[in-house]
Protein backbone atom coordinates (compact mmCIF):
# COMPACT_ATOMS: atom_id res chain seq x y z
CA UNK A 1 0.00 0.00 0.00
CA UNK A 2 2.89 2.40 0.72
CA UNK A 3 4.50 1.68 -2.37
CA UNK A 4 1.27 2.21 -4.37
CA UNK A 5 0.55 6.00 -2.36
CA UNK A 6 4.64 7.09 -3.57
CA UNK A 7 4.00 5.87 -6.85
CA UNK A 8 0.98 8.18 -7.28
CA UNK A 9 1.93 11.04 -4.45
CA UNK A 10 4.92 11.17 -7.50
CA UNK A 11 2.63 11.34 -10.24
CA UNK A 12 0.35 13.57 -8.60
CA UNK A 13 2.63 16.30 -7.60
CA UNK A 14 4.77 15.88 -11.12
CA UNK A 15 1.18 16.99 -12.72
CA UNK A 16 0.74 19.92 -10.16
CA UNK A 17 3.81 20.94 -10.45
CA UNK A 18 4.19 21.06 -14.08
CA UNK A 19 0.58 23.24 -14.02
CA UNK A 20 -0.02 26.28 -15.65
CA UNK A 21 -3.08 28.53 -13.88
CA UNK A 22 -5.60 28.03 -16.03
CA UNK A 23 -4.89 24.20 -14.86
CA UNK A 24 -6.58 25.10 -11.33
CA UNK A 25 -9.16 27.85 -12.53
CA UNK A 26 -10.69 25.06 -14.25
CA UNK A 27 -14.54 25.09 -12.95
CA UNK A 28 -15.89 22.35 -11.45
CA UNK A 29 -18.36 20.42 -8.72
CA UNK A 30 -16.87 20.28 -5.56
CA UNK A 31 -18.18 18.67 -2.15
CA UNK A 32 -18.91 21.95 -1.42
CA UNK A 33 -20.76 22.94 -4.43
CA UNK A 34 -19.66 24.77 -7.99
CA UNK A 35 -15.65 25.81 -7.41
CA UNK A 36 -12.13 24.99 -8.94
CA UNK A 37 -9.68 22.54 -9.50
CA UNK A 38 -8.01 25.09 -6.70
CA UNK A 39 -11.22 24.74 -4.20
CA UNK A 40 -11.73 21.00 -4.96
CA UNK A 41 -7.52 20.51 -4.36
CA UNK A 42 -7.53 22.94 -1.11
CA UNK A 43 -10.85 20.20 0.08
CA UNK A 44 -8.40 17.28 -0.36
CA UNK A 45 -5.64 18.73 1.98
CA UNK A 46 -7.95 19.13 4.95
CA UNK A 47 -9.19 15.23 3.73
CA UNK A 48 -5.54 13.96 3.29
CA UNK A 49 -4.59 15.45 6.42
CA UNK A 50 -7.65 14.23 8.60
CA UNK A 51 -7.18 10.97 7.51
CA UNK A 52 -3.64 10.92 8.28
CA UNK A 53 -4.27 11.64 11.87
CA UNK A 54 -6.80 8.61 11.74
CA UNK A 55 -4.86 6.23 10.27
CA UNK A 56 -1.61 7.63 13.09
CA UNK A 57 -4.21 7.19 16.08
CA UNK A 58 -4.71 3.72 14.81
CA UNK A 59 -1.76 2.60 14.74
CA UNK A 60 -0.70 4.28 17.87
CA UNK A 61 1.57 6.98 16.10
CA UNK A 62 0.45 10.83 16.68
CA UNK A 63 2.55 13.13 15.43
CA UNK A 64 2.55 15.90 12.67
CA UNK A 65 0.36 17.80 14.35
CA UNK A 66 1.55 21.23 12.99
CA UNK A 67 2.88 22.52 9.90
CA UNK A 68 1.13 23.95 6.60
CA UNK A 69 -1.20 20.44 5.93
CA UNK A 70 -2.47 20.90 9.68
CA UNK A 71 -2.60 24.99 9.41
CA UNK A 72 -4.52 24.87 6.63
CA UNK A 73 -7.19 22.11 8.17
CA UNK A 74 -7.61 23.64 10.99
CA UNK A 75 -8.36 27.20 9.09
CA UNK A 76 -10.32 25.49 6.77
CA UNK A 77 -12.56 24.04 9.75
CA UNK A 78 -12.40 27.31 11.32
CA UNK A 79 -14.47 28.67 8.79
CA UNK A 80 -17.18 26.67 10.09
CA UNK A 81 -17.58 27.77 13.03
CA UNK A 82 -19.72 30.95 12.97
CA UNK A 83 -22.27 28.27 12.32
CA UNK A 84 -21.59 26.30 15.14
CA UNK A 85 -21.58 28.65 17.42
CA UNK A 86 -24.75 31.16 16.09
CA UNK A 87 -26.96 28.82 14.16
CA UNK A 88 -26.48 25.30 15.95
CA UNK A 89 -25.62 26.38 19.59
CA UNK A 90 -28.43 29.16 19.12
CA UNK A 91 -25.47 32.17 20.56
CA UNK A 92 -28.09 35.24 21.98
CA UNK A 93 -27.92 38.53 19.70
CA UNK A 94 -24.49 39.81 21.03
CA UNK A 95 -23.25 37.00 22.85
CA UNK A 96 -19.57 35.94 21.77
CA UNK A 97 -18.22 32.44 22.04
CA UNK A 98 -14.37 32.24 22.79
CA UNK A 99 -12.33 28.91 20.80
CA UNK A 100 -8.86 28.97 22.17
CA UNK A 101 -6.78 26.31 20.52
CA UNK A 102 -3.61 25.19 21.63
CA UNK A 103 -0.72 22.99 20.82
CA UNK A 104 0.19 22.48 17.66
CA UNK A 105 -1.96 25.07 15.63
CA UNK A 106 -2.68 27.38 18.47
CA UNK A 107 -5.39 29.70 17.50
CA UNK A 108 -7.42 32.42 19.43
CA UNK A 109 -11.02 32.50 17.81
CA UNK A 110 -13.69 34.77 18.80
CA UNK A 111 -17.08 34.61 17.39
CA UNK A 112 -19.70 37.32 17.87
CA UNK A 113 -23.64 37.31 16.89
CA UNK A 114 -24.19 40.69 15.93
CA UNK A 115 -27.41 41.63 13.05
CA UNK A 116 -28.83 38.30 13.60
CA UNK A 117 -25.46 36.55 12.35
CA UNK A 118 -22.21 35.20 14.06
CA UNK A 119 -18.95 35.98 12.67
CA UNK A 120 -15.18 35.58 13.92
CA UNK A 121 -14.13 39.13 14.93
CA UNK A 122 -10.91 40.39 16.05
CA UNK A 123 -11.75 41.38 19.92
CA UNK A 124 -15.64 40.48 21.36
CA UNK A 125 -17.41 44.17 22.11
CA UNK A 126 -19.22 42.36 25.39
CA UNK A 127 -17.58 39.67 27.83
CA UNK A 128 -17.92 36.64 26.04
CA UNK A 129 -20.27 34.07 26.96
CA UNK A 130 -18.36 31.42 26.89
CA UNK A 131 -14.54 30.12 26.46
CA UNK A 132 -13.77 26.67 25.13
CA UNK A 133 -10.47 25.44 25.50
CA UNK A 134 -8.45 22.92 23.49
CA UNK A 135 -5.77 20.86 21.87
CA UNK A 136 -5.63 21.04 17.88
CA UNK A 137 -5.94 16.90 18.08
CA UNK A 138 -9.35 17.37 20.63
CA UNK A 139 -10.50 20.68 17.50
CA UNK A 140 -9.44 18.21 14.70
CA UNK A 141 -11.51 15.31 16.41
CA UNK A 142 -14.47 17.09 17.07
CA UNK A 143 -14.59 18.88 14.21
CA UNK A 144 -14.39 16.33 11.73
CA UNK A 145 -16.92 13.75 14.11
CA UNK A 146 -14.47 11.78 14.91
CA UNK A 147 -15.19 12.18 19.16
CA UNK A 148 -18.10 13.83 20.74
CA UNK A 149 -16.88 16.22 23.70
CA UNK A 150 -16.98 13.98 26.15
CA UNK A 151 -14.44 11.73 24.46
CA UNK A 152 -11.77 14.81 24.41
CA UNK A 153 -9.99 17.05 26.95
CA UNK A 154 -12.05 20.31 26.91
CA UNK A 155 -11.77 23.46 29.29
CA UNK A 156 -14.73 25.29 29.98
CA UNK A 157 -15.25 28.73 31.40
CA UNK A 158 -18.23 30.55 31.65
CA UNK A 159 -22.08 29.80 30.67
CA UNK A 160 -21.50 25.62 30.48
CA UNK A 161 -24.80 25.34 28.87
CA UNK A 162 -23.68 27.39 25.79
CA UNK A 163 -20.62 25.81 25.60
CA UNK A 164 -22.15 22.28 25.90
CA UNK A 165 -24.49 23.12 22.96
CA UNK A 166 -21.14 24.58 20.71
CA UNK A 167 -19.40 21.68 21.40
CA UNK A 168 -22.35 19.16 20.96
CA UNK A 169 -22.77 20.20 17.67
CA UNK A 170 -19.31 20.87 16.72
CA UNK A 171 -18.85 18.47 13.72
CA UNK A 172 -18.42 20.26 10.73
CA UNK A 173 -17.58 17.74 7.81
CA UNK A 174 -20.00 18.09 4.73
């Protein structure tokens, strides 16, 4: 099976290398909807990646929890999360939910409902509700439903209930 994966990571990355742009401007479905060769490709890092980490939990290797494959994921999943926390986890007009991530892609995430809609914003205007607190393996595992929260390390500060409901329906995979 390794062999097989070299043989066509080589192939692979001889084609994308060799690519001119209108190569990745190409339109086409993605799991996401209408995109590019670009959106479709940026979709199978965050897949390659997730999967990596499942196959290295498996076998009772973690590791390669950082870099650009894992920065990339975890922005990509990141994106998500305005719906997570104002949509699914119902966040009050003004409320702001606090995602602190740490380890290997630490990030600092604030999302504020404000109009109706939540959105990551630089600095919350009001205390924020709620602060979750985790690892980029316990993000990654939630996130893509591999764990529910009560299978990960989480820290919790402020209104529990809120936070229960952001990290009950966390899972963001299409």
């Amino acid at each position: 099976v390794l062999r097989e994966w070299n043989d066509l990571v080589e192939l692979r990355l001889a084609t994308l290398r060799s690519a001119d742009d209108a190569y990745f401007a190409k339109e086409m479905m993605t799991p996401t909807g209408p995109g590019t060769l670009a959106d479709f490709l940026h979709i199978r890092v965050l897949d390659c990646w997730a999967h990596e980490q499942d196959v290295r939990r498996a076998v009772g290797r973690p590791g390669h929890l950082s870099g650009p494959a894992a920065e990339h994921t975890i922005d990509r999943l990141v994106r998500t999360i305005p719906i997570v926390v104002g949509k699914r986890a119902g966040t009050p007009e003004a409320g702001s939910v606090v995602i602190d991530i740490t380890g290997g892609v630490p990030r600092h995430l604030v999302c504020e409902v404000q109009g109706g809609r939540a959105a990551i914003v630089a600095a919350p205007t009001t205390t924020p509700l709620s602060t979750i607190t985790l690892d980029t393996e316990a993000f990654l595992l939630l996130a893509v439903g591999r764990r529910t929260a009560d299978q990960v390390t989480v820290a919790v500060s402020g209104d529990d209930d809120l936070a229960g409901r952001v990290l009950a329906n966390f899972n963001m995979m299409i």
